[in-house]
N, C-alpha and C. Protein backbone atom coordinates (compact mmCIF):
# COMPACT_ATOMS: atom_id res chain seq x y z
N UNK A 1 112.09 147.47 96.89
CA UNK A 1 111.72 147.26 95.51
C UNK A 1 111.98 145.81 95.09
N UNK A 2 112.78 145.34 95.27
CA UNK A 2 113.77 143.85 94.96
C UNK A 2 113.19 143.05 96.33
N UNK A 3 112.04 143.35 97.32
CA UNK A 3 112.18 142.11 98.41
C UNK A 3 110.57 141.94 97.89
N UNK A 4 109.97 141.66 97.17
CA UNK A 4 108.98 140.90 96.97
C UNK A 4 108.98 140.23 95.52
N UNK A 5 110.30 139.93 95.14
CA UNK A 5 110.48 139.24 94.05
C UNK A 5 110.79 137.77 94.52
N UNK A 6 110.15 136.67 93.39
CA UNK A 6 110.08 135.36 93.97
C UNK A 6 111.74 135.20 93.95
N UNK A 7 112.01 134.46 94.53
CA UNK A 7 113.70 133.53 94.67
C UNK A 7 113.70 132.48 93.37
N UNK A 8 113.93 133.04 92.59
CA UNK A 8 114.35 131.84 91.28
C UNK A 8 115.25 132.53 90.17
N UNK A 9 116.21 131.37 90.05
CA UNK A 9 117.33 131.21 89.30
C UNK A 9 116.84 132.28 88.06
N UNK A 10 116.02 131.78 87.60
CA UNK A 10 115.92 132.40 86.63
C UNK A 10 115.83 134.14 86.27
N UNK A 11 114.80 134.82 87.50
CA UNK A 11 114.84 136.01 87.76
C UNK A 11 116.51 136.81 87.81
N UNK A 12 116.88 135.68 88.48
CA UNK A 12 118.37 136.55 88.59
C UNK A 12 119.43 136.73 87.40
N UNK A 13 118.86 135.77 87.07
CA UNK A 13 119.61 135.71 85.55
C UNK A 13 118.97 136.84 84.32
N UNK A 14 118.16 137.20 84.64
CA UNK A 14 117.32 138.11 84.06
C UNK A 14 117.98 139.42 84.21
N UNK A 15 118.24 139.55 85.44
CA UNK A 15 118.98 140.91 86.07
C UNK A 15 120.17 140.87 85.94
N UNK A 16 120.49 139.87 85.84
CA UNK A 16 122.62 139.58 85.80
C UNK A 16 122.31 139.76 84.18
N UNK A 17 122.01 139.86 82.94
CA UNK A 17 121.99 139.90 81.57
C UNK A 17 121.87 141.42 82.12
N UNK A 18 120.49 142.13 81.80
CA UNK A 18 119.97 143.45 81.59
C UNK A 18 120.84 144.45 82.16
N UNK A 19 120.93 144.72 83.38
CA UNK A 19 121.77 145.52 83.83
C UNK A 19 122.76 146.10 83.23
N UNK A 20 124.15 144.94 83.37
CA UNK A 20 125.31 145.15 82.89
C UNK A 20 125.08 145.24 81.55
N UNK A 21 123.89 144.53 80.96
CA UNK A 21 123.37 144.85 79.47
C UNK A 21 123.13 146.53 78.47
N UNK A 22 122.51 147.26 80.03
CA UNK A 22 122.21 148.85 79.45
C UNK A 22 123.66 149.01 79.70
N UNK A 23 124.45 149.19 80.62
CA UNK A 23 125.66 150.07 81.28
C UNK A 23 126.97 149.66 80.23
N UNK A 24 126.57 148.18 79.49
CA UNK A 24 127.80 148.50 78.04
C UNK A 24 127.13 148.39 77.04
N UNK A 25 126.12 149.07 76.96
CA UNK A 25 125.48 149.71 75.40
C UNK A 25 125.95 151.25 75.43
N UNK A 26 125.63 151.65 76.85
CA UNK A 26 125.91 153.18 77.13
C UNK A 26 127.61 153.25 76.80
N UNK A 27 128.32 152.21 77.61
CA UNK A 27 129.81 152.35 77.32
C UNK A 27 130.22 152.17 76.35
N UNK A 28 129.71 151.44 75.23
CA UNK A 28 130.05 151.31 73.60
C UNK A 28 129.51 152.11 73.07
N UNK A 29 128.77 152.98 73.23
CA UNK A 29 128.27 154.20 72.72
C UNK A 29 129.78 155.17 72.87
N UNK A 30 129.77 155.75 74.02
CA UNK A 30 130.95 156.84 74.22
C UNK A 30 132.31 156.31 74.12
N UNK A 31 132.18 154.36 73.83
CA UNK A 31 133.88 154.25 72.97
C UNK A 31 133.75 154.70 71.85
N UNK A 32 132.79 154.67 71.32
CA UNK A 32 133.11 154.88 69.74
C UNK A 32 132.86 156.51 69.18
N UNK A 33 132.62 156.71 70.35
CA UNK A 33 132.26 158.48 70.08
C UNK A 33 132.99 159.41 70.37
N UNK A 34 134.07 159.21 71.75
CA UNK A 34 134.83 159.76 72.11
C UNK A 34 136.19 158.61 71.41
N UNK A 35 137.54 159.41 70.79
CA UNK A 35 138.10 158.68 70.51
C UNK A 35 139.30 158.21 72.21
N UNK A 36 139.57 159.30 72.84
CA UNK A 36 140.35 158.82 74.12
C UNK A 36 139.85 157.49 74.99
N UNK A 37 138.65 157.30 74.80
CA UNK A 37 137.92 156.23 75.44
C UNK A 37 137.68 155.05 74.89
N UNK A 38 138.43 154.83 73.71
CA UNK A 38 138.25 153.70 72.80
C UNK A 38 139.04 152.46 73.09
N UNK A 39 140.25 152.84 73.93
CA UNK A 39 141.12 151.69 74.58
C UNK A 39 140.55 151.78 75.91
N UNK A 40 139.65 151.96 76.98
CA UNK A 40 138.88 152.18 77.85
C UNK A 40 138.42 151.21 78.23
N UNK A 41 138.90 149.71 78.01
CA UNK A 41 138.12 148.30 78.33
C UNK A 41 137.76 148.20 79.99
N UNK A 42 138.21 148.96 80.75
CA UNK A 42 137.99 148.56 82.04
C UNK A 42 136.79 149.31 82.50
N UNK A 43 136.33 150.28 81.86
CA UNK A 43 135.20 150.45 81.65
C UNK A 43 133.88 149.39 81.53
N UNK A 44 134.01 148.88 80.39
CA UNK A 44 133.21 147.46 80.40
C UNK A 44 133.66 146.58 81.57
N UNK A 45 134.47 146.08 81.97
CA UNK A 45 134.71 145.34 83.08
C UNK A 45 133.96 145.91 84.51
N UNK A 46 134.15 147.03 84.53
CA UNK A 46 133.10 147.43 85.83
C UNK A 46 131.72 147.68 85.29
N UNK A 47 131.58 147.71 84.30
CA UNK A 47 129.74 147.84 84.06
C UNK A 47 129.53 146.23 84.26
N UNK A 48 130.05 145.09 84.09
CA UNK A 48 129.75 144.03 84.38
C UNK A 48 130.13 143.40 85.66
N UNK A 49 130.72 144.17 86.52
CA UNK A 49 131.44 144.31 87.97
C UNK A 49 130.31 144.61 88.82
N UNK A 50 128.99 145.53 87.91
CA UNK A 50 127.95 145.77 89.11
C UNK A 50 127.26 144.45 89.55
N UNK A 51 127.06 143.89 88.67
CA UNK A 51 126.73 142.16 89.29
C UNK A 51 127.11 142.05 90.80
N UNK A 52 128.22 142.09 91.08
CA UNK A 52 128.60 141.88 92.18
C UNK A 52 128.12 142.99 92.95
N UNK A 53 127.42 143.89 93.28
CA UNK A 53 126.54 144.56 94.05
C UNK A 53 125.22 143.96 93.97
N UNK A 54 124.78 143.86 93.03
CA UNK A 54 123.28 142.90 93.17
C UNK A 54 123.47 141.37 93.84
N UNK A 55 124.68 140.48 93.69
CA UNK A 55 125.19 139.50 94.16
C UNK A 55 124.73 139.74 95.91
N UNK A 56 125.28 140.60 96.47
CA UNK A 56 125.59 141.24 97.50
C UNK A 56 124.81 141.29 98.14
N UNK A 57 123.38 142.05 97.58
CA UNK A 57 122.03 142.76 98.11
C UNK A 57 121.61 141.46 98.19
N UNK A 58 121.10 140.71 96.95
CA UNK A 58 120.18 139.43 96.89
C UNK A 58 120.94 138.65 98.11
N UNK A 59 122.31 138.19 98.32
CA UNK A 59 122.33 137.08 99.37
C UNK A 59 122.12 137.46 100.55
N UNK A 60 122.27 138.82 100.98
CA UNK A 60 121.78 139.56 102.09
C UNK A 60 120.45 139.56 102.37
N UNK A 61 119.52 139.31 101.59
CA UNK A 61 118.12 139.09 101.49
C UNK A 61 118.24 137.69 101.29
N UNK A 62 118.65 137.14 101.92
CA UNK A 62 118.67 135.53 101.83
C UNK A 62 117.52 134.82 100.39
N UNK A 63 118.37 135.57 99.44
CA UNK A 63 117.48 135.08 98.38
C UNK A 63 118.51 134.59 97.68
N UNK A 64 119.13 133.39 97.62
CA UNK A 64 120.44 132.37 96.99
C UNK A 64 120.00 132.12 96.20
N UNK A 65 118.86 132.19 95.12
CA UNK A 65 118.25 131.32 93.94
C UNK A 65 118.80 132.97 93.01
N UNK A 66 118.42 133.87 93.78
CA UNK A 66 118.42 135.43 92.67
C UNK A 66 120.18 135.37 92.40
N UNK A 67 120.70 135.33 93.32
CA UNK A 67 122.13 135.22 93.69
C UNK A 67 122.83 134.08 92.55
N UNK A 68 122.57 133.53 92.59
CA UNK A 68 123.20 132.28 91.77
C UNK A 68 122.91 132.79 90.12
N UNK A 69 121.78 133.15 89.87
CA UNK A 69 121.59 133.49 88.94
C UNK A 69 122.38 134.67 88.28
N UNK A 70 122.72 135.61 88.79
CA UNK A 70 123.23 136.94 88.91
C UNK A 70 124.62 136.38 88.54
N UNK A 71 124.92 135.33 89.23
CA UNK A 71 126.66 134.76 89.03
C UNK A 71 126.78 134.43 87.80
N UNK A 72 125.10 133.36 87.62
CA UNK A 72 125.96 132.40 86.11
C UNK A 72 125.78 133.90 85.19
N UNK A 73 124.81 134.73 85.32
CA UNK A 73 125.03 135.94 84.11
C UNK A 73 126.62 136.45 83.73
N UNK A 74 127.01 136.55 85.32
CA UNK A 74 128.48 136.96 85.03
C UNK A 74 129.53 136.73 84.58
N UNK A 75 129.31 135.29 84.78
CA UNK A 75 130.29 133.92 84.04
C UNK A 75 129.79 134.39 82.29
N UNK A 76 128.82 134.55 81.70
CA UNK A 76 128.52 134.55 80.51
C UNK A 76 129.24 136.46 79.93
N UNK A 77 128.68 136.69 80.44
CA UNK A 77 129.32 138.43 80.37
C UNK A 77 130.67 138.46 80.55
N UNK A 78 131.70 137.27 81.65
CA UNK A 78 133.44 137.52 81.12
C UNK A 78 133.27 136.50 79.70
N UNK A 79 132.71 135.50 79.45
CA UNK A 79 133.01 134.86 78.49
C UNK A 79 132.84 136.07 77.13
N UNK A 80 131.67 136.45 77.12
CA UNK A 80 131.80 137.61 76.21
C UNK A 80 132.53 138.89 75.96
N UNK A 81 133.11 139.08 77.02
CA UNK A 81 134.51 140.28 77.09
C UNK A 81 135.39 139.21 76.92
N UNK A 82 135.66 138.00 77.15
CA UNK A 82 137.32 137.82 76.38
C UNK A 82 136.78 137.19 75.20
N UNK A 83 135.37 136.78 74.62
CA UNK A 83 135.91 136.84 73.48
C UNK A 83 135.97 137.82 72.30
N UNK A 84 135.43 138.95 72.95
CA UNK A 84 136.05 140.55 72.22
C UNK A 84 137.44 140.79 72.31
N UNK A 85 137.80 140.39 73.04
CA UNK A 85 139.12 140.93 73.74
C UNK A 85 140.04 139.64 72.63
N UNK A 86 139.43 138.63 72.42
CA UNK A 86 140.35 137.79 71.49
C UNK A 86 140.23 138.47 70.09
N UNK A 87 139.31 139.01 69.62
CA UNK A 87 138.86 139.49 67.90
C UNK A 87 139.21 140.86 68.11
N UNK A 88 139.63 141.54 68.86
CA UNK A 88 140.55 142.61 69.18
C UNK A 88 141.29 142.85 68.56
């Protein structure tokens, strides 16, 4: 599915946002719904942890442009968990 996508930065960055993008909409959904799950932050930390499985696949497919991209998403996704984690 993922090996006839072009190799560019940008694509990957596309996928490093969206992903981890649905998996903590879903997880801020059931913090705020379930109350036991509301201190549950490591939750979000592994929905943005799957990066590093797509990291994984793409450099294995010697596609380093998807890869890189996928990283800087991730770099932006901890910047945005600590600065929740600061207004906490």
């Amino acid at each position: 599915m993922f090996k006839n996508l072009q190799n560019s930065v940008f694509i990957g960055l596309g996928i490093g946002v969206i992903v981890p993008g649905v998996l903590v909409s879903i997880i801020w959904y059931f913090m705020h719904r379930y109350v036991f799950l509301a201190k549950a932050d490591l939750l979000l930390i592994g929905a943005i942890a799957v990066n590093a499985i797509f990291m994984h696949y793409f450099f294995n497919q010697n596609k380093e442009q998807i890869g890189r991209g996928i990283i800087s998403a991730t770099f932006l996704w901890a910047f945005l968990f600590f600065f929740y984690k600061i207004n906490q």
